[in-house]
Protein backbone atom coordinates (compact mmCIF):
# COMPACT_ATOMS: atom_id res chain seq x y z
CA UNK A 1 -97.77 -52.53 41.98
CA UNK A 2 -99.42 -51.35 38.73
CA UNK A 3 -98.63 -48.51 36.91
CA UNK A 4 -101.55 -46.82 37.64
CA UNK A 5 -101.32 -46.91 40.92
CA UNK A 6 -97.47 -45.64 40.84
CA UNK A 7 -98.82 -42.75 38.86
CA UNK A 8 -101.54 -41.98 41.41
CA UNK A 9 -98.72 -42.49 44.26
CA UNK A 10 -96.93 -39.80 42.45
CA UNK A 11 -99.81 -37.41 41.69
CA UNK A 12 -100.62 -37.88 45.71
CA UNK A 13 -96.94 -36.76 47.16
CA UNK A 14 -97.37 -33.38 45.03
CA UNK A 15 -100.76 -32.56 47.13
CA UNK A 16 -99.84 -29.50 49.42
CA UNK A 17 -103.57 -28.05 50.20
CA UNK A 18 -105.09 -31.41 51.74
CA UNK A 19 -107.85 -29.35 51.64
CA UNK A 20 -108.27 -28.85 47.48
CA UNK A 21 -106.18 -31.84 45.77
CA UNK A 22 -107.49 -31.64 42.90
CA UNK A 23 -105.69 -28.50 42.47
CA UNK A 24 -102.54 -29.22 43.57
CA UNK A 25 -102.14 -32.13 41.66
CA UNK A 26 -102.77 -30.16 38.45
CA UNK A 27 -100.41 -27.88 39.94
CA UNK A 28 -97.87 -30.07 40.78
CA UNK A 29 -98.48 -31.98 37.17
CA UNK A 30 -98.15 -28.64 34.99
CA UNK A 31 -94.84 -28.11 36.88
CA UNK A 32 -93.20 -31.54 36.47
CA UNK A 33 -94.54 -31.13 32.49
CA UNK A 34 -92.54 -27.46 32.32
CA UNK A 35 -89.36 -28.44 33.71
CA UNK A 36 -89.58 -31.74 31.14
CA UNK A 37 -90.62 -29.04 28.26
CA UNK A 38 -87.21 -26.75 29.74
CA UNK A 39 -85.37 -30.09 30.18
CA UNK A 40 -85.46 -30.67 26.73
CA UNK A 41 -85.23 -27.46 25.19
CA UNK A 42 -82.15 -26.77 27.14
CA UNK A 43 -80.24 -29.75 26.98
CA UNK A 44 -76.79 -28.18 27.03
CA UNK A 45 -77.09 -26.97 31.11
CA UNK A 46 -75.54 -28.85 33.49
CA UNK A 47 -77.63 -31.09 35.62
CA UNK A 48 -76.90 -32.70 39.35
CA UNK A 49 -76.64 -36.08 37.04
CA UNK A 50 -75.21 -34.70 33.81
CA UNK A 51 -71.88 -32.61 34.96
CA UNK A 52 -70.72 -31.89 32.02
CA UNK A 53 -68.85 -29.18 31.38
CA UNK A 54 -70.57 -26.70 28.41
CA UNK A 55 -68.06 -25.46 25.64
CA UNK A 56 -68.50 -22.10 26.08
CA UNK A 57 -67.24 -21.73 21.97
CA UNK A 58 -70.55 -23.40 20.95
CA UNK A 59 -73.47 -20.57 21.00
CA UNK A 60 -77.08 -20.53 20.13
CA UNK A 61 -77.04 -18.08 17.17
CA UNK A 62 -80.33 -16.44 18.62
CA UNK A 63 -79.02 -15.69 21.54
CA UNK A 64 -75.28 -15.04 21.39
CA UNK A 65 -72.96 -14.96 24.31
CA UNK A 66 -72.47 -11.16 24.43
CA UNK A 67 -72.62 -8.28 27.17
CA UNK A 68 -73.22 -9.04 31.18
CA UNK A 69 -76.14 -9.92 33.61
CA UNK A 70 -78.38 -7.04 34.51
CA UNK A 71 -78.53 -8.14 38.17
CA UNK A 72 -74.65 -8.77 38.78
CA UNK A 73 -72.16 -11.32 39.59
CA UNK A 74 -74.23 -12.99 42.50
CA UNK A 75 -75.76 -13.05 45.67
CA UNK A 76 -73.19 -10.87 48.58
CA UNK A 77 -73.28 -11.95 52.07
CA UNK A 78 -73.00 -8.55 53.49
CA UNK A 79 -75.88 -6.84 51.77
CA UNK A 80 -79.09 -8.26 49.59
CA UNK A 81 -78.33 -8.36 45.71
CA UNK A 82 -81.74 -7.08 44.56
CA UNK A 83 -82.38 -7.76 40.59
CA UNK A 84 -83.23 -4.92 38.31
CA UNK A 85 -86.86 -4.53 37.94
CA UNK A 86 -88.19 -3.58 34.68
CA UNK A 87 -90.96 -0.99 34.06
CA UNK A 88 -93.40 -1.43 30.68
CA UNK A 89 -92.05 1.49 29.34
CA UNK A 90 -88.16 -0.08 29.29
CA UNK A 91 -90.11 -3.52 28.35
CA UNK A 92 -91.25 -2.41 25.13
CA UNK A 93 -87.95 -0.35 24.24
CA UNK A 94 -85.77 -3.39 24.87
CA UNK A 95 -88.71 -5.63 22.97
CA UNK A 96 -88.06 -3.52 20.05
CA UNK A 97 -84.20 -3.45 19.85
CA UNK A 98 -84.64 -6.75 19.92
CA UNK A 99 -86.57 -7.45 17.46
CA UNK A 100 -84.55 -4.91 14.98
CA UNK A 101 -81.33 -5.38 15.82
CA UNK A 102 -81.82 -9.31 15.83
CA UNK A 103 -80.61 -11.46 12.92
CA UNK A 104 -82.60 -14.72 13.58
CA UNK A 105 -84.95 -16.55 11.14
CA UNK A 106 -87.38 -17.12 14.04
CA UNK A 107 -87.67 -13.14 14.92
CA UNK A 108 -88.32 -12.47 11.44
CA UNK A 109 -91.18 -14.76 11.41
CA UNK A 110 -92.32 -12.89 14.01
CA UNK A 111 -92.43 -9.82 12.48
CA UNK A 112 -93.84 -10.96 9.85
């Protein structure tokens, strides 16, 4: 088999909507492309073939390994663990302590 036609093989088994392909195989190609982009941007997470443990002593200096999740420890059985939604209002306020309170090269570009 050619490459071309694996490729095509593999663009085919992402079509959902038999009625527009097209679509979802630029659908289906966009999200293969952003978990590659996350996949290597984030190459310390643990993966079903990479079980590593991650030294929890090693931090990314822009975002440092401080304070709790918003939403909780997890999912309970007995009753649904709803996340916290935000408003625009507490959007912006937590945009801006952010980007004062943050001592990062790349957030002072930003200001900039």
């Amino acid at each position: 088999m050619y490459a071309i036609e694996r490729y095509l093989r593999e663009l085919k088994s992402d079509v959902r909507n038999k009625g527009r392909p097209e679509g979802s195989m630029a659908e289906g190609y966009l999200a293969k492309e952003c978990l590659a982009f996350c996949g290597r941007y984030l190459n310390r997470s643990n993966s079903p073939s990479d079980n590593n443990v991650v030294d929890p002593s090693i931090s990314n200096p822009l975002f440092p390994n401080i304070g709790r999740p918003i939403r909780g420890k997890g999912r309970n059985r007995k009753k649904k663990d709803y996340g916290f939604m935000m408003d625009h209002i507490t959007r912006a306020q937590v945009h801006q302590y952010v980007l004062f309170n943050c001592d990062s090269e790349e957030v002072e570009r930003y200001i900039e």
